[in-house]
Structures are given as C-alpha cells and as structure tokens.
C-alpha atoms as a PDB file:
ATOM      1  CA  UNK A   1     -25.305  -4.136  -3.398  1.00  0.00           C
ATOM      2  CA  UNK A   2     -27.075  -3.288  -6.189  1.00  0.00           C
ATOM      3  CA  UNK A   3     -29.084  -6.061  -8.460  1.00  0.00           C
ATOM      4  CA  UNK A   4     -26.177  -4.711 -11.713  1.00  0.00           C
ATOM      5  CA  UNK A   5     -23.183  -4.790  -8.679  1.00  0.00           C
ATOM      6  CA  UNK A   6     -24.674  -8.299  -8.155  1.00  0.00           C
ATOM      7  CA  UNK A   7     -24.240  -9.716 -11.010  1.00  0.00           C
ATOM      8  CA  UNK A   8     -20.760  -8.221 -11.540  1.00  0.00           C
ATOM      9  CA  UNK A   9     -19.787  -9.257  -8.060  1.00  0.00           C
ATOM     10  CA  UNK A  10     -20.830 -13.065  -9.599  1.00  0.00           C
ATOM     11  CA  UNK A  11     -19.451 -12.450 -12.573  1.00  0.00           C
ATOM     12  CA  UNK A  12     -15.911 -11.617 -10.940  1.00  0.00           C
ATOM     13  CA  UNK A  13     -16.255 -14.313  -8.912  1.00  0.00           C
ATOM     14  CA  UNK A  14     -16.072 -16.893 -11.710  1.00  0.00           C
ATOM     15  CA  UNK A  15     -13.312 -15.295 -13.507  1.00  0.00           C
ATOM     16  CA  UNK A  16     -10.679 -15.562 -10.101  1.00  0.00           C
ATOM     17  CA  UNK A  17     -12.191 -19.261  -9.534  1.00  0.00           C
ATOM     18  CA  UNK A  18     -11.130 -20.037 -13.139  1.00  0.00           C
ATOM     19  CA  UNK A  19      -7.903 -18.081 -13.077  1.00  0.00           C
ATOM     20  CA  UNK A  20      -9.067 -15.599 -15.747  1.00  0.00           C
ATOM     21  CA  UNK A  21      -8.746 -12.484 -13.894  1.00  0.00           C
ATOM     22  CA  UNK A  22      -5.635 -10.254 -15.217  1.00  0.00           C
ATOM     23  CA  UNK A  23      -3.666  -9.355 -12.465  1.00  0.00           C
ATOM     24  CA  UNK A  24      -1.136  -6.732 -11.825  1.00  0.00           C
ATOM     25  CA  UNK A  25       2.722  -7.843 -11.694  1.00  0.00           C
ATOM     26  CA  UNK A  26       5.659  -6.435 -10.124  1.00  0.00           C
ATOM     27  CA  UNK A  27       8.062  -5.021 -11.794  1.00  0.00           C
ATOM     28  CA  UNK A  28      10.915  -7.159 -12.444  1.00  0.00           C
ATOM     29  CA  UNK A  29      13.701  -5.279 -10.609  1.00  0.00           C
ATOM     30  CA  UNK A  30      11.767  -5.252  -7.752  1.00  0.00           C
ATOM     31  CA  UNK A  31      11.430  -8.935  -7.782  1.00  0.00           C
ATOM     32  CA  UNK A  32      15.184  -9.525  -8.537  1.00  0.00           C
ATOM     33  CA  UNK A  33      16.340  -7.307  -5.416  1.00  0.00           C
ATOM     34  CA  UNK A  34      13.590  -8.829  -3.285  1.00  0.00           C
ATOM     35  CA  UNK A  35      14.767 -12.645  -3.987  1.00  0.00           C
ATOM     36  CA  UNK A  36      18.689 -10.555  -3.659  1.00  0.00           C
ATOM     37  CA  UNK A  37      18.080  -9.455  -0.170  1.00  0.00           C
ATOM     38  CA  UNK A  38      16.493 -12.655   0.853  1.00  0.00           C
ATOM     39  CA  UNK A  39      19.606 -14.726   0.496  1.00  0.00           C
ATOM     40  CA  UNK A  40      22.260 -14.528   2.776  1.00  0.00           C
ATOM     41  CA  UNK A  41      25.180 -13.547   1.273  1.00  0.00           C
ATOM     42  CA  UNK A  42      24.202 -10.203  -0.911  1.00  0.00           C
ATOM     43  CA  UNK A  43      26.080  -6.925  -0.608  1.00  0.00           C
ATOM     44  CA  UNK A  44      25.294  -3.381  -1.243  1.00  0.00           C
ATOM     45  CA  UNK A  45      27.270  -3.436  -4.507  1.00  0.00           C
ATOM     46  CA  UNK A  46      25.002  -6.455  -6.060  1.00  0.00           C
ATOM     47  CA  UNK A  47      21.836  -4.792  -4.765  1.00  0.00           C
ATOM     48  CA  UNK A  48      23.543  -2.140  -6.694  1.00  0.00           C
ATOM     49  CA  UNK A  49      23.982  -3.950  -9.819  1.00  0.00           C
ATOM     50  CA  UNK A  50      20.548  -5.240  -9.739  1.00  0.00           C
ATOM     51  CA  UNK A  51      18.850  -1.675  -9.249  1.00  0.00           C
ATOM     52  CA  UNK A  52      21.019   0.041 -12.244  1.00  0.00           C
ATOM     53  CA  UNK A  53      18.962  -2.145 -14.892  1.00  0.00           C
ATOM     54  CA  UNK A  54      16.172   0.348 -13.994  1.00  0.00           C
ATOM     55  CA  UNK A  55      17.373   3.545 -14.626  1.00  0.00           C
ATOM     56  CA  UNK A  56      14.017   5.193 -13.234  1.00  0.00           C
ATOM     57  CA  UNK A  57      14.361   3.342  -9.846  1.00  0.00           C
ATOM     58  CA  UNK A  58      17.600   3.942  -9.531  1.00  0.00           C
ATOM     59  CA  UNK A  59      17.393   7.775  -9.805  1.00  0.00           C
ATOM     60  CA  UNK A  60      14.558   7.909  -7.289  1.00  0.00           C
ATOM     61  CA  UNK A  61      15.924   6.238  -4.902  1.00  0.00           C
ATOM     62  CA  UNK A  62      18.912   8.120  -4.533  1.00  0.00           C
ATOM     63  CA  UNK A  63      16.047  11.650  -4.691  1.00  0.00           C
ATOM     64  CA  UNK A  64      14.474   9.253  -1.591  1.00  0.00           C
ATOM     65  CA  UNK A  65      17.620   9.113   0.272  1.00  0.00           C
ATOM     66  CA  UNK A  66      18.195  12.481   0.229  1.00  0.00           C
ATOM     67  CA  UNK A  67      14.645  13.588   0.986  1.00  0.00           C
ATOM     68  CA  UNK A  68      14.193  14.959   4.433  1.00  0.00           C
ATOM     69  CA  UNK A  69      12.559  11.393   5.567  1.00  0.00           C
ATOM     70  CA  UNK A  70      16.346  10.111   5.152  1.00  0.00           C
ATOM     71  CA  UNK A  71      18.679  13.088   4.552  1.00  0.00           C
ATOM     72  CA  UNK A  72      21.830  12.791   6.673  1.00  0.00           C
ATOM     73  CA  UNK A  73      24.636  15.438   6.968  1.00  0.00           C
ATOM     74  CA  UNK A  74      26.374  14.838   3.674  1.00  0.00           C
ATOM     75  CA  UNK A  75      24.317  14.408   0.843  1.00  0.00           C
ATOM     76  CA  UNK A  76      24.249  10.736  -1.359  1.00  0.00           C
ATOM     77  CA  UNK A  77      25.700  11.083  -4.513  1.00  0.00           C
ATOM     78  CA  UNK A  78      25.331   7.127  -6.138  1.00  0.00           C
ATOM     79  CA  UNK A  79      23.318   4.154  -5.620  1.00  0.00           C
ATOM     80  CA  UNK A  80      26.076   1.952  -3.674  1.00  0.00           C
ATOM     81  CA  UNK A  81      26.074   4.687  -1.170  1.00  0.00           C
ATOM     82  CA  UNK A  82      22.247   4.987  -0.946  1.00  0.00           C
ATOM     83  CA  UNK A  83      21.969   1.616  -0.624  1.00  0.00           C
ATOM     84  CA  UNK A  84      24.841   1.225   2.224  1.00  0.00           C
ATOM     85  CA  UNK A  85      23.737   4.145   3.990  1.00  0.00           C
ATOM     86  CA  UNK A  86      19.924   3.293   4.091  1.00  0.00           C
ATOM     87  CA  UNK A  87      20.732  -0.689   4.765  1.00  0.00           C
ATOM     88  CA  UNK A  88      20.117  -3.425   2.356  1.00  0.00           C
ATOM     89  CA  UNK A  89      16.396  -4.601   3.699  1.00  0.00           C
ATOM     90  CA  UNK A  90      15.212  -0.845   3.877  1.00  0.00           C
ATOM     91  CA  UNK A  91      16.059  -1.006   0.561  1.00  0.00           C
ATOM     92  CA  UNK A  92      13.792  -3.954  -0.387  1.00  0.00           C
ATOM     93  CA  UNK A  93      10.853  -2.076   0.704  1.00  0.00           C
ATOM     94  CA  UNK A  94      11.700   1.218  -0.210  1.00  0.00           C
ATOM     95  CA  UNK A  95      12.153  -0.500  -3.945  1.00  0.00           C
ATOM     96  CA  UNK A  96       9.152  -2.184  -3.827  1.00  0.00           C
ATOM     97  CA  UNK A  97       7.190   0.814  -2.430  1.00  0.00           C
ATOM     98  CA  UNK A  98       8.555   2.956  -5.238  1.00  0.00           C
ATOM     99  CA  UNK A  99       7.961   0.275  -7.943  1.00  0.00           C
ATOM    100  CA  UNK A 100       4.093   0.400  -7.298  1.00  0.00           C
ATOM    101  CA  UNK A 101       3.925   3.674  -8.938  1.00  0.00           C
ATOM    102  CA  UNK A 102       4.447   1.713 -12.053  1.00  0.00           C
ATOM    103  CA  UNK A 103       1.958  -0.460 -11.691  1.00  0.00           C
ATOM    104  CA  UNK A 104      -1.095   2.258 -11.759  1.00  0.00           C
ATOM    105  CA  UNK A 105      -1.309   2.489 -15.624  1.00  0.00           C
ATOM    106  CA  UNK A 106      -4.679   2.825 -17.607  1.00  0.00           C
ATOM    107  CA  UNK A 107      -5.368   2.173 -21.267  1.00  0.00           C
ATOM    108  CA  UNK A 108      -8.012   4.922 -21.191  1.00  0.00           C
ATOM    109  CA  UNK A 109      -8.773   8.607 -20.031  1.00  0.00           C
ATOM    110  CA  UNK A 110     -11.670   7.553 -17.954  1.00  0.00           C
ATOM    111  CA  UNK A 111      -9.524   4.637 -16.196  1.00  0.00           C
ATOM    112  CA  UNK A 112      -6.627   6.256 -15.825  1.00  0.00           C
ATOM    113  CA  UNK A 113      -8.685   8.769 -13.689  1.00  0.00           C
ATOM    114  CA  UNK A 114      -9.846   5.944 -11.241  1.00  0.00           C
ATOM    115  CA  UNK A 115      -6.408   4.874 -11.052  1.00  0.00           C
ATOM    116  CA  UNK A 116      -5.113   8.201  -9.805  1.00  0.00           C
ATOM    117  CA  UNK A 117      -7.536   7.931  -6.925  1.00  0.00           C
ATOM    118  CA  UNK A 118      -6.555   5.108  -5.824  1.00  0.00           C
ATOM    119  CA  UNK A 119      -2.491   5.691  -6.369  1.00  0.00           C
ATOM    120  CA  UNK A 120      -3.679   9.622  -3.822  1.00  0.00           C
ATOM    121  CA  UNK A 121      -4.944   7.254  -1.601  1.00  0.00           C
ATOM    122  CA  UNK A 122      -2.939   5.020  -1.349  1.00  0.00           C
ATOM    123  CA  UNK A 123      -0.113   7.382  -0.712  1.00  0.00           C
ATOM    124  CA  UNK A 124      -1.984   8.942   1.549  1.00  0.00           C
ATOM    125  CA  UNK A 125      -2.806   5.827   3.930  1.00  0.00           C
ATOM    126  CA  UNK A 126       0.930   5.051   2.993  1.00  0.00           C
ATOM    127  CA  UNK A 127       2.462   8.488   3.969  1.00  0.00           C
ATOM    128  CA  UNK A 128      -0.014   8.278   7.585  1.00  0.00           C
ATOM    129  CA  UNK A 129       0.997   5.037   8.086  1.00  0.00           C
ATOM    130  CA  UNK A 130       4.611   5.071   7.869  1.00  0.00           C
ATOM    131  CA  UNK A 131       3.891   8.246  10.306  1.00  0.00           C
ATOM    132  CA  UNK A 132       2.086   6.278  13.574  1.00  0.00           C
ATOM    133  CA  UNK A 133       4.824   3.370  13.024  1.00  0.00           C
ATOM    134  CA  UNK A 134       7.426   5.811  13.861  1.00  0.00           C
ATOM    135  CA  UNK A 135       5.469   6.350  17.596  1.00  0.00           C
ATOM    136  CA  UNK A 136       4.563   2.492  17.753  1.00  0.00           C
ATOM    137  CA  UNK A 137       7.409  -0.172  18.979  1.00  0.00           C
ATOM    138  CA  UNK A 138       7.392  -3.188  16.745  1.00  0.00           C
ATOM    139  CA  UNK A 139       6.492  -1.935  13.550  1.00  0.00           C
ATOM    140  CA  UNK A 140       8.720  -1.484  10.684  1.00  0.00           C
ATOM    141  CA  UNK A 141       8.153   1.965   9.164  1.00  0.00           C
ATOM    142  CA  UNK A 142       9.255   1.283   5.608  1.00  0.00           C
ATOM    143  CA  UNK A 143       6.989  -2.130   6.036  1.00  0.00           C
ATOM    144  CA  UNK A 144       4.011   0.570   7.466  1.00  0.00           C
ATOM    145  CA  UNK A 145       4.526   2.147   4.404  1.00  0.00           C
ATOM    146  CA  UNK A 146       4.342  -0.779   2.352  1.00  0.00           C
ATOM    147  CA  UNK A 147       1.694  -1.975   3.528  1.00  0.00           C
ATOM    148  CA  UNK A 148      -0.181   1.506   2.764  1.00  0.00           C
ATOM    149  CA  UNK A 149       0.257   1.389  -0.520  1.00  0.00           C
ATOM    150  CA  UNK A 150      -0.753  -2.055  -1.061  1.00  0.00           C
ATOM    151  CA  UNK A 151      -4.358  -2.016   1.184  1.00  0.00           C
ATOM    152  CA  UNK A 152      -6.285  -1.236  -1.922  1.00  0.00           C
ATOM    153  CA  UNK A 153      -4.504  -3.104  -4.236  1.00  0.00           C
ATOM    154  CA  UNK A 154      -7.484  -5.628  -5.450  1.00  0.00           C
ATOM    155  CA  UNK A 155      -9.176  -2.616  -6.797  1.00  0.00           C
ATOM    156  CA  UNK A 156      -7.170  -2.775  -9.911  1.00  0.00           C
ATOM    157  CA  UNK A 157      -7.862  -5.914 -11.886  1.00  0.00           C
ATOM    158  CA  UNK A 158     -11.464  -4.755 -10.561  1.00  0.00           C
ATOM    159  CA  UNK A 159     -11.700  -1.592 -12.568  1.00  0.00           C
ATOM    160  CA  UNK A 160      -9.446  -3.111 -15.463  1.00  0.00           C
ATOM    161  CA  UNK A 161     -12.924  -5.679 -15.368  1.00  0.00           C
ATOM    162  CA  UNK A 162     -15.767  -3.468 -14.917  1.00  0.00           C
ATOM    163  CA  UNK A 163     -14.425  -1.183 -17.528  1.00  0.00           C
ATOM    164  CA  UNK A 164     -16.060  -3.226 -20.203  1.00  0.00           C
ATOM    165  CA  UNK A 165     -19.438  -2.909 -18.192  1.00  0.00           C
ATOM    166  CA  UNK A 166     -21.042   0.454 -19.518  1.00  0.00           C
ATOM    167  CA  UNK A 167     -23.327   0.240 -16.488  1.00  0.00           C
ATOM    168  CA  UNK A 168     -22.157  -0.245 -13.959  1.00  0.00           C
ATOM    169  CA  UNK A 169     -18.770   1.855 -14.631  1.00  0.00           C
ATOM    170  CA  UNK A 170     -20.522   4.686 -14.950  1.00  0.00           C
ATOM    171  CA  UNK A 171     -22.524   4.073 -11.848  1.00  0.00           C
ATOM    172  CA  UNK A 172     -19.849   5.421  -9.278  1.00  0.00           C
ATOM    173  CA  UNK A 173     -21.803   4.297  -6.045  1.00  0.00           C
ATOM    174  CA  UNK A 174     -22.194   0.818  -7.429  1.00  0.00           C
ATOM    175  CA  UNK A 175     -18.642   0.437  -8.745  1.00  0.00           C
ATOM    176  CA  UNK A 176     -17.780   1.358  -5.062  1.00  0.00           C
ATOM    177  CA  UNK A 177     -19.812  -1.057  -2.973  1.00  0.00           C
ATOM    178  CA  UNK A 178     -18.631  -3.923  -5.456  1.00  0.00           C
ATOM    179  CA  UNK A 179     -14.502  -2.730  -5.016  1.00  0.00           C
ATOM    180  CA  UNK A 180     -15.230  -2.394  -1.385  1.00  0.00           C
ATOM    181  CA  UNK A 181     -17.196  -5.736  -1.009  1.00  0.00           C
ATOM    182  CA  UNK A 182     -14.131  -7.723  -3.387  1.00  0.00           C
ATOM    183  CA  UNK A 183     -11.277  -5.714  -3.563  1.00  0.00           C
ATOM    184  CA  UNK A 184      -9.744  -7.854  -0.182  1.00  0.00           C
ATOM    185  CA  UNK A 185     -10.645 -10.930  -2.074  1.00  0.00           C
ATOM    186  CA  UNK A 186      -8.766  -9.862  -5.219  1.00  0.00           C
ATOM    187  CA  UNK A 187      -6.239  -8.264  -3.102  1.00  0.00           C
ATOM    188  CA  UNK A 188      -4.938 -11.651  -1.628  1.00  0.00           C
ATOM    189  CA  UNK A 189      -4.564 -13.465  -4.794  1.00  0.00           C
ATOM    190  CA  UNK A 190      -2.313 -10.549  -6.086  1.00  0.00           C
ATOM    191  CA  UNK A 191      -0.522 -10.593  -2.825  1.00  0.00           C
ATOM    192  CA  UNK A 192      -0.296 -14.452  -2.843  1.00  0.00           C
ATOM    193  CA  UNK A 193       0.722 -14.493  -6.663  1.00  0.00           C
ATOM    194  CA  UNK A 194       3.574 -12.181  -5.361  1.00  0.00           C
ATOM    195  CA  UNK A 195       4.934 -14.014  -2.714  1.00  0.00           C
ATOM    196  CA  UNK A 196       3.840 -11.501  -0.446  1.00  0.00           C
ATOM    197  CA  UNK A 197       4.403 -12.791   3.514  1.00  0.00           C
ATOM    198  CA  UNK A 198       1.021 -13.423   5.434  1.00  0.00           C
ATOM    199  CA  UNK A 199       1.604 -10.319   7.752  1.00  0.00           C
ATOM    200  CA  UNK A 200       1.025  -8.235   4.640  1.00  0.00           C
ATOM    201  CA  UNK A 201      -1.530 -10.386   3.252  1.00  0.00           C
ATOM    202  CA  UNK A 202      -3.141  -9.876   6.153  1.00  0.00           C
ATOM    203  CA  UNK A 203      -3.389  -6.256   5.275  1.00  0.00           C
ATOM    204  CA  UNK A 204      -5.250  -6.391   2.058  1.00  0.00           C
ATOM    205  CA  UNK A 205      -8.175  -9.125   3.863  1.00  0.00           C
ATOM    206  CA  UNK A 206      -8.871  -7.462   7.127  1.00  0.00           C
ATOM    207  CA  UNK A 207      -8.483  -3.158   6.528  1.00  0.00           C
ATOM    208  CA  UNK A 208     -11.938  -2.696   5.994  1.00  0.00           C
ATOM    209  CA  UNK A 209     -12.853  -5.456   8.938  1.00  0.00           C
ATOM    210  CA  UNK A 210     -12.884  -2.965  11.640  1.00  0.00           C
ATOM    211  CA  UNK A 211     -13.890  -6.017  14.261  1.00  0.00           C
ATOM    212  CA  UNK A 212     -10.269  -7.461  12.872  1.00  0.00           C
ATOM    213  CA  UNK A 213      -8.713  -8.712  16.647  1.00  0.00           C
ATOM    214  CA  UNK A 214      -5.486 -10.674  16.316  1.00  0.00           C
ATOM    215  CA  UNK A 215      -4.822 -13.296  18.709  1.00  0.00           C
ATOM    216  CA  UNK A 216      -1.174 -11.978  18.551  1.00  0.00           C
ATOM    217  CA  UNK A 217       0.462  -9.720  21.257  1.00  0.00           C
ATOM    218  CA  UNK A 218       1.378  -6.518  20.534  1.00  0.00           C
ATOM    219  CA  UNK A 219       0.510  -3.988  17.120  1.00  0.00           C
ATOM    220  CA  UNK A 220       0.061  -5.217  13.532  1.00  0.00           C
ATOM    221  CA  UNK A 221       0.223  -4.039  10.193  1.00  0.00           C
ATOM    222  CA  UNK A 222      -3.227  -4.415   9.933  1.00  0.00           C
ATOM    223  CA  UNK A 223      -3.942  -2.150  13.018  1.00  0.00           C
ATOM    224  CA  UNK A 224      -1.986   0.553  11.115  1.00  0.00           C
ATOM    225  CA  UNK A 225      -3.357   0.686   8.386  1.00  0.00           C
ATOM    226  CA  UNK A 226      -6.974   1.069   9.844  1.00  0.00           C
ATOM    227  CA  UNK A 227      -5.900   3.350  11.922  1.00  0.00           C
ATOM    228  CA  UNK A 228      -4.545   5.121   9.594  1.00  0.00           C
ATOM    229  CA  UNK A 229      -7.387   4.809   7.042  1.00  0.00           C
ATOM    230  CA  UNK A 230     -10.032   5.967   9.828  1.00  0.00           C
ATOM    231  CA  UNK A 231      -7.950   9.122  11.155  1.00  0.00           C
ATOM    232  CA  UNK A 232      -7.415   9.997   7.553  1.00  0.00           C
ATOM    233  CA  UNK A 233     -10.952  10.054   6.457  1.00  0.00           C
ATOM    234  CA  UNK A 234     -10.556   7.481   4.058  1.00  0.00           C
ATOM    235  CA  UNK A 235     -13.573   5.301   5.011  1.00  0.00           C
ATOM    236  CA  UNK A 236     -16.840   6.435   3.798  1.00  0.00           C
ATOM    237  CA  UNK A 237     -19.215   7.546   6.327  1.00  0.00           C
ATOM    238  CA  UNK A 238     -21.517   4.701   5.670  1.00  0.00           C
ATOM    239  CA  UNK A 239     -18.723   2.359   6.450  1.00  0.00           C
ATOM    240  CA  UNK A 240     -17.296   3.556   9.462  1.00  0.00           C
ATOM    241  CA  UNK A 241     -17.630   2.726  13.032  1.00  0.00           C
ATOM    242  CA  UNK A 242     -19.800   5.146  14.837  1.00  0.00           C
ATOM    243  CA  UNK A 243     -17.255   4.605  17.931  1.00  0.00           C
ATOM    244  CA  UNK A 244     -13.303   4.343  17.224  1.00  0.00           C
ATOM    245  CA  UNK A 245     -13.573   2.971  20.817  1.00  0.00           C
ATOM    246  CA  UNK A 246     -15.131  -0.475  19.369  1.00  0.00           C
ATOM    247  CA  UNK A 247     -12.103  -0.652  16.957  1.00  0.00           C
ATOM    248  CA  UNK A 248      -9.289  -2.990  18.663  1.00  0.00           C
ATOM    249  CA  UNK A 249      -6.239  -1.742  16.217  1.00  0.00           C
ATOM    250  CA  UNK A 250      -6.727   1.668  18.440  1.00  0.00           C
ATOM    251  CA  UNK A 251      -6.184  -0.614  21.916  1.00  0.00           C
ATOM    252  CA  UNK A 252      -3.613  -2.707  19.825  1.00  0.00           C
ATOM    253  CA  UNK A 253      -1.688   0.441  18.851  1.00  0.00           C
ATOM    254  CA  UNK A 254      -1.916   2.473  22.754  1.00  0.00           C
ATOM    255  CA  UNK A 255      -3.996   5.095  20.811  1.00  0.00           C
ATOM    256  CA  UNK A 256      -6.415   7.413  22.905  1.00  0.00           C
ATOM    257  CA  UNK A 257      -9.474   7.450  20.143  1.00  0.00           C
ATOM    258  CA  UNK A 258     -10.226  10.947  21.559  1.00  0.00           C
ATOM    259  CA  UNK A 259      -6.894  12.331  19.617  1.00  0.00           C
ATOM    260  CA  UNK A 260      -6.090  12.273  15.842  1.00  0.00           C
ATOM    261  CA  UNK A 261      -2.410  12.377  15.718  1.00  0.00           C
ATOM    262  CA  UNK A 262      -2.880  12.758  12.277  1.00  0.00           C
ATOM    263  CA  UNK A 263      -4.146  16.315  12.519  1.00  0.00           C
ATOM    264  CA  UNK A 264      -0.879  16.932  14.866  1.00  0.00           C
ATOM    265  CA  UNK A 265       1.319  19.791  13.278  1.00  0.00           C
ATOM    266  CA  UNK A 266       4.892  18.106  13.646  1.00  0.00           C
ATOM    267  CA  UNK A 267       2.978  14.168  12.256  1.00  0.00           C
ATOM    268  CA  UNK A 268       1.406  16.601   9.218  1.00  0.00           C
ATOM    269  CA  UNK A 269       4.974  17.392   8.263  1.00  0.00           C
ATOM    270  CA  UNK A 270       5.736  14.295   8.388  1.00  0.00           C
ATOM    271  CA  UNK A 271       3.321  13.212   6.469  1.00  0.00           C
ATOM    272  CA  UNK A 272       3.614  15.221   3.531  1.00  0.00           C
ATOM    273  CA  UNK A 273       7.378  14.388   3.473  1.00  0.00           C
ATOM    274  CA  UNK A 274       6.736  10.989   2.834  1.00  0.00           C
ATOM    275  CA  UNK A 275       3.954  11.796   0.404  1.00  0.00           C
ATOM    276  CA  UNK A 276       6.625  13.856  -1.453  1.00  0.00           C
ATOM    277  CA  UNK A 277       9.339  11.359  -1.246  1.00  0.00           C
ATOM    278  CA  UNK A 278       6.722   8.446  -2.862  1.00  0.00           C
ATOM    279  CA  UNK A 279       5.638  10.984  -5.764  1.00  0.00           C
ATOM    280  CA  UNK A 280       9.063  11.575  -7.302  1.00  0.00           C
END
C-alpha cells in the first residue's frame, strides 16, 4: 500500500477498535421476517403480515416469484401465495437478498458512483453464484446468492470514510488496495453486528484468501463465491492466482479449472435471469 493508503488503513483501524465506524443496517422488515422464520411456529400468512409493512419488498417479491428463476405454471397473484409457493426459509433469503439493494445509498454524485460498482458486482458474483450452487450438492442456492451479494460488503462504511479524504478518494488505485486489504475486516463486524451465521461470515473474511482450505468435508459458501469471483473476472489481475489449479474451492466444488462454466450458454441464461430478478 501506498504511504497515504497507510495511514488511512491506520486511521480506519482506530475508528472499528473504538466503535466509531458507521456501519450499514438492515432494513427492518428484513430483520422482523428473519427473527419470524427462525421461530418455530410462523406461517405463511404472518410472514405475510410482516412483509406488507414494506410496500417496496412486497411488490418485488411477488415480480421475483414470477421471474423465470421461479415461475411455475400459473402465475402468483399476492404475497401469501408467493410466500407459500416459494417456502417460508426461501423467503428469508430471498428478503434479505432483495433488501440489500436498499442499503447502497450515497449522499453524493461521486459516492453514489462507487456504490453502483459495487451493488454490479455484487450482483454479478451473486447472479454466478446462485448459478454453480444449482450444479453443486449441499449448497443452498438462495444462500449462494446471499452470500454474493454480501462478499464485498465492508467496502461501504470504507468509502462512506475515505470520502472525507480528498487524497486518497481521488486516488482510485489506492482507494482499491486499502478496500481490498480491509474490506474482510470491516465486512465481519457488519456481518457480526447482524447476526449473520459464521458460514456466511466466513464469506466476507476468506473470498479474497485464495489459499482458504476448510477442514470441513464437502463445498462451502466460501468456495462459491471464489469461484465465482475468479470465473467472473472479478479479481484484478494483480490479485489472482496464476494457476486456478492451486485454488482448493475448485477441488472443493468437483470443478475441472480447465472449463469456465460461467461462459456456458445455458449457465449465461441463467445468470442474467437472476441478475434481472435482483434489479427489480
């Protein structure tokens, strides 16, 4: 890093050590229906309920359950039959993953532009992601996609920090190497702040570790996500392994490095329905 990113890097350091680092929150419904779902005795019409005290959520969830990721042979016409047809812990994530959206807003023109990168990005990783979990036993897809979105998450309170530093905003190498170098570190206290479970914790620490081995058997979210971020072409060259070969998530997931399923015509469809269905 640069002497400038340095000092920032220090600088940001102090302010999560002392608790004085603004960080992003969920929105509320998506809390209420998360802490719904979790008990035991909830039913579609609560979840309902719940979901109607966000008119904007509501509405794009029932788009998302008739999008061609979901669409069945009659089309869903409320919320209670979204919810019932899609099940009650699809909706969790689904809510969540639609929520984020909400989350990427700037006070400025020049912010609001970094923010917009990140939100493509994100949906992009998100959109891939959701993709290989569909080929991959033991992964969630909705959690795949969930997880997509919320790699890059530290980023935020980052930018929202370095805004008031003339010099180093405007130096975009810079402002990259210190995001990349903290964003996993900011990342975890969101995560952690959110109630987030470790599996998905996990995701925001290690998605840039490319030496990341589990001890676990069997594919993580983590393993998707770089995967996902490295068949994409969302790691800078500078960054990346020189062989996907050294990368475990590939061995984890049953992936021959030689093929970018991503690039596959019937996974590119795919894709860009799910990168439809999250920009409603």
């Amino acid at each position: 890093m640069t002497p400038k990113a340095i000092t920032f890097f220090e600088v940001l350091k102090q302010a999560i050590e002392s608790d004085q680092l603004e960080l992003p929150t969920l929105p509320e419904v998506a809390i209420k229906i998360r802490e719904a779902v979790e008990s035991e005795n909830t039913s579609a019409q609560q979840i309902s309920e719940t979901l109607t005290q966000d008119a904007s959520l509501s509405a794009r969830l029932i788009q998302v359950a008739n999008s061609p990721l979901y669409r069945s042979r009659n089309p869903i016409e409320d919320l209670q039959m979204a919810i019932t047809r899609l099940g009650i812990r699809m909706v969790k994530d689904l809510v969540i993953s639609l929520a984020m959206k909400q989350i990427y807003q700037a006070t400025s023109d020049v912010l609001d532009e970094h923010f917009r990168n990140i939100w493509s990005t994100s949906v992009e990783v998100a959109a891939i992601s959701r993709m290989l979990a569909t080929t991959i036993q033991g992964i969630n897809p909705e959690q795949a996609l969930l997880a997509g979105l919320i790699h890059n998450i530290g980023a935020l309170p980052i930018l929202l920090m370095a805004e008031d530093d003339d010099e180093l905003f405007q130096d975009a190498d810079a402002l990259s190497e210190v995001i990349r170098e903290t964003q996993g570190m900011v990342g975890e206290l969101i995560l952690k702040t959110w109630n987030f479970p470790a599996n998905m914790i996990d995701v925001v620490k290690e998605c840039n570790n490319f030496e990341y081995d589990h001890v676990e058997a069997g594919p993580s979210l983590v393993d998707i996500v770089q995967v996902a971020l490295l068949q994409g072409g969302h790691v800078p060259e500078s960054h990346a392994p020189t062989n996907w070969g050294d990368v475990p998530a590939f061995a984890k997931l049953g992936l021959d490095t030689d093929v970018n399923i991503v690039e596959m015509d019937e996974n590119q469809q795919i894709i860009e329905n799910t990168k439809q269905t999250l920009m409603v």
